[in-house]
Protein backbone atom coordinates (compact mmCIF):
# COMPACT_ATOMS: atom_id res chain seq x y z
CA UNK A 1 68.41 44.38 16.89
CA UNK A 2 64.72 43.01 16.55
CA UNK A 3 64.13 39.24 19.04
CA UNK A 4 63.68 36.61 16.34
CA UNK A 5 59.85 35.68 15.84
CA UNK A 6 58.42 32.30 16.90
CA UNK A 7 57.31 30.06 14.54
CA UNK A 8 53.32 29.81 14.76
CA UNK A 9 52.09 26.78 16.76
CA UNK A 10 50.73 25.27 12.72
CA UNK A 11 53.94 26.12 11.32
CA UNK A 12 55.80 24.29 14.92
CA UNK A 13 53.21 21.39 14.10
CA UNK A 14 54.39 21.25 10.16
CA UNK A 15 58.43 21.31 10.82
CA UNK A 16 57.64 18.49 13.75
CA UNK A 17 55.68 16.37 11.45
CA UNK A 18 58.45 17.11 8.63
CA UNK A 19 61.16 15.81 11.06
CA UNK A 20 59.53 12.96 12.19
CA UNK A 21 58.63 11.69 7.95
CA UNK A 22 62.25 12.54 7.13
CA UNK A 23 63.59 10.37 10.23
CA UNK A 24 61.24 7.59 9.53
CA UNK A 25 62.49 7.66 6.05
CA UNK A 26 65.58 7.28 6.90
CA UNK A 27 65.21 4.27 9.09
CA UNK A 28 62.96 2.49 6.69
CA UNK A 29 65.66 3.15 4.03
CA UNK A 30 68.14 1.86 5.86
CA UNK A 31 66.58 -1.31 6.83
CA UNK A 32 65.91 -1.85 3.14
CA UNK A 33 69.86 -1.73 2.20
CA UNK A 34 70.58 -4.29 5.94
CA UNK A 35 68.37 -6.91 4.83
CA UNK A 36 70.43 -10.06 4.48
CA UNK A 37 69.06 -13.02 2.58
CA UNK A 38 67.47 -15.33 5.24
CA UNK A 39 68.78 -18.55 6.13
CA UNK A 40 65.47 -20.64 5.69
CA UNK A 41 65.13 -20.04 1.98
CA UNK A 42 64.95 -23.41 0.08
CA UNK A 43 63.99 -27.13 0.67
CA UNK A 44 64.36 -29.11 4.01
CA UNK A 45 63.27 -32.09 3.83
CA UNK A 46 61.38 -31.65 0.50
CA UNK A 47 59.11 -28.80 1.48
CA UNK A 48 59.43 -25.11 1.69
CA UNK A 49 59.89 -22.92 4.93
CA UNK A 50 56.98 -22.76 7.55
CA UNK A 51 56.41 -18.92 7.52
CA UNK A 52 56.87 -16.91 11.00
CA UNK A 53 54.36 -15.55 13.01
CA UNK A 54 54.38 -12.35 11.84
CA UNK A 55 51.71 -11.31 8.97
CA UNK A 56 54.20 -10.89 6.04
CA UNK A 57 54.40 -14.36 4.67
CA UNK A 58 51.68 -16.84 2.52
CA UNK A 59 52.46 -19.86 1.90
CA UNK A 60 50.67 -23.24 0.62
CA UNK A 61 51.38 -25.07 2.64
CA UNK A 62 50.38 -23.22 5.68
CA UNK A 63 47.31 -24.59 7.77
CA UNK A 64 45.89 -21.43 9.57
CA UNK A 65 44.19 -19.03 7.51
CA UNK A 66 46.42 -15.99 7.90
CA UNK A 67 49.58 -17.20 6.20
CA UNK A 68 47.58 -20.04 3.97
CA UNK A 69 47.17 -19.45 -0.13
CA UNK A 70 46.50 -22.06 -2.97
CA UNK A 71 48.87 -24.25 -4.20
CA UNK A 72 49.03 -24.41 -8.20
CA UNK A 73 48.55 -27.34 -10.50
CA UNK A 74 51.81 -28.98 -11.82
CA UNK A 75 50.27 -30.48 -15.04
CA UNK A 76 52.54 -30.12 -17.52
CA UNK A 77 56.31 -31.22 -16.86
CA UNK A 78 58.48 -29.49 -14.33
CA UNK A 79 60.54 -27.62 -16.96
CA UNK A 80 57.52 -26.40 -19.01
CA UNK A 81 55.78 -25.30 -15.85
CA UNK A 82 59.05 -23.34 -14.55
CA UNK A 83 59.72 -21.75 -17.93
CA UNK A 84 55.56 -20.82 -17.08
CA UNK A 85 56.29 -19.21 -13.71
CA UNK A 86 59.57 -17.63 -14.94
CA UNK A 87 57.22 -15.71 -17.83
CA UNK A 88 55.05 -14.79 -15.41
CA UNK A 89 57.12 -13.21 -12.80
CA UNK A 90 58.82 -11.89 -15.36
CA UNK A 91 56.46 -9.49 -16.43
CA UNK A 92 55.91 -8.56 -12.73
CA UNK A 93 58.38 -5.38 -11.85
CA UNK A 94 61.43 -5.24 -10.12
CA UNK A 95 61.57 -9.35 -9.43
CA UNK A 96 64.52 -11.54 -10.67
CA UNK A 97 65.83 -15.20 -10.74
CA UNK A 98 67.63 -15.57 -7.78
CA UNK A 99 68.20 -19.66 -7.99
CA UNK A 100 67.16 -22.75 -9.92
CA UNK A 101 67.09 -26.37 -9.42
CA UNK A 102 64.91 -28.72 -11.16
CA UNK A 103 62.52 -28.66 -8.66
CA UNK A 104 62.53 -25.61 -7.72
CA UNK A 105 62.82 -21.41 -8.11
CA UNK A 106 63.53 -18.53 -5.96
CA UNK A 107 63.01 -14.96 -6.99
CA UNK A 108 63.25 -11.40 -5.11
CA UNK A 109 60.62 -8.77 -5.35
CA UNK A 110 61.82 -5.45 -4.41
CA UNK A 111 59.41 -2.61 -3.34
CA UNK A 112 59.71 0.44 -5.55
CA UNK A 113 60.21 2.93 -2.93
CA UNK A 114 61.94 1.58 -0.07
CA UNK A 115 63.52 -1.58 -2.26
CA UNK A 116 62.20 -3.97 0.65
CA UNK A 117 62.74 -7.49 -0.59
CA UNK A 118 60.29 -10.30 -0.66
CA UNK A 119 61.82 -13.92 -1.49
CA UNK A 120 58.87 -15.92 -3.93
CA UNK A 121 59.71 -19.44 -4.02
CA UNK A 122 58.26 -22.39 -5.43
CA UNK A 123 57.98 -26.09 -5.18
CA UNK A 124 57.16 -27.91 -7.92
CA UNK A 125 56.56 -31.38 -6.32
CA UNK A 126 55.95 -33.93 -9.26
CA UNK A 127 54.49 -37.01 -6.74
CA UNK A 128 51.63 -34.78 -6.17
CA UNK A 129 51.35 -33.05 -9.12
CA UNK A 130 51.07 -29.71 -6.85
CA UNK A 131 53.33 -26.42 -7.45
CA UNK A 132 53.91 -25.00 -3.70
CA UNK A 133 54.81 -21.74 -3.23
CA UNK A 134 55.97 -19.41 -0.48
CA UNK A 135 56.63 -15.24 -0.59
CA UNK A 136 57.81 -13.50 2.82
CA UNK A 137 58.97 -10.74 3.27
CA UNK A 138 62.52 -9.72 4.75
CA UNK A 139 61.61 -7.18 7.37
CA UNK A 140 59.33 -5.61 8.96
CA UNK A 141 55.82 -7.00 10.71
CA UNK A 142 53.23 -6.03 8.28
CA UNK A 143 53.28 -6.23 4.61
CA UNK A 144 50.04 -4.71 4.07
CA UNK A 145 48.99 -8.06 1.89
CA UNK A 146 51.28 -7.52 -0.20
CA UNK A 147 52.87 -11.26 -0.70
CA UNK A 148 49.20 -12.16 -1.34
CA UNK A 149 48.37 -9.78 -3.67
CA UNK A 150 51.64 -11.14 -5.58
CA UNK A 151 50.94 -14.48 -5.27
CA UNK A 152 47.46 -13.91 -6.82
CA UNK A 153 49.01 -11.67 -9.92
CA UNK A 154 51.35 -14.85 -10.38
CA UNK A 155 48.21 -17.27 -10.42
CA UNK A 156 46.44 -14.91 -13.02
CA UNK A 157 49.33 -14.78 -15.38
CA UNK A 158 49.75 -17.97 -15.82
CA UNK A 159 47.67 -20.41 -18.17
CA UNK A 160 44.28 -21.67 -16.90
CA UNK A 161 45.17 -25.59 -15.76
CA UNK A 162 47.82 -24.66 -13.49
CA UNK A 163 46.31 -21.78 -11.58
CA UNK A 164 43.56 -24.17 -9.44
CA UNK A 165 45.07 -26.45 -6.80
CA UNK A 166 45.44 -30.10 -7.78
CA UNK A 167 41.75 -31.58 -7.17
CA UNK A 168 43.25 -34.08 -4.21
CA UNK A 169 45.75 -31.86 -2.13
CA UNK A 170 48.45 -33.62 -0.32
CA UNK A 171 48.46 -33.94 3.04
CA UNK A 172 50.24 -30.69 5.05
């Protein structure tokens, strides 16, 4: 009976690299389905969560320039600018209403691969006239700019006079 033959170092190499994409896969895939809803989502105190350290998170009302975006102009009344934000996101895929008040909306963005979730919410803050808005994602460190991209689609989608920030910002 003839030894069986050695895989070829390439070949080694290629069933190595195989194993290690499949087990990677794996994990990622199961972090997407363990991802609970965090417990920061929502108003305290009349303003959106601070975002964490990590690089997955824009918000407006962040100060340092990593997690900080635009606010958007609130300058029609709240219920005509959320039935403007719900249009929008609505035409971006894989997102859906996840809660309503009258001052505020919180959707989840899934990712189409993995179905990582990012939590969009937003503000709308009549006194100042300002829409605030916040996307994070669940897990992970990195999202690759990915809440900021989103945020920016939003902005474009929706009519001219509410995608700058209020001329006078409030105070952070």
């Amino acid at each position: 009976m003839a030894a069986p033959v050695e895989p070829t170092l390439p070949k080694r190499i290629a069933l190595r690299l195989a194993r290690a994409a499949l087990i990677t896969v794996a994990v990622l895939a199961l972090l997407s389905f363990t991802s609970a809803m965090p417990a920061n989502l929502g108003l305290t105190g009349g303003k959106l969560a601070q975002c964490p350290d990590s690089p997955n998170c824009v918000s407006s009302l962040a100060t340092d320039p990593r997690h900080a975006i635009a606010p958007f102009a609130l300058d029609r009344p709240p219920g005509a600018a959320k039935e403007e934000l719900r249009a929008a996101i609505a035409q971006l895929p894989r997102s859906k209403l996840i809660s309503e008040t009258d001052n505020y909306l919180h959707f989840e963005c899934r990712s189409l691969v993995f179905r990582f979730v990012d939590d969009v919410e937003f503000h709308l803050d009549a006194a100042t006239k300002t829409i605030h808005v916040r996307s994070a994602s669940r897990v992970g460190h990195s999202d690759l700019g990915v809440n900021r991209r989103r945020v920016e689609a939003i902005r474009a989608l929706l009519p001219a006079a509410m995608r700058q920030a209020p001329s006078a910002s409030p105070a952070r």
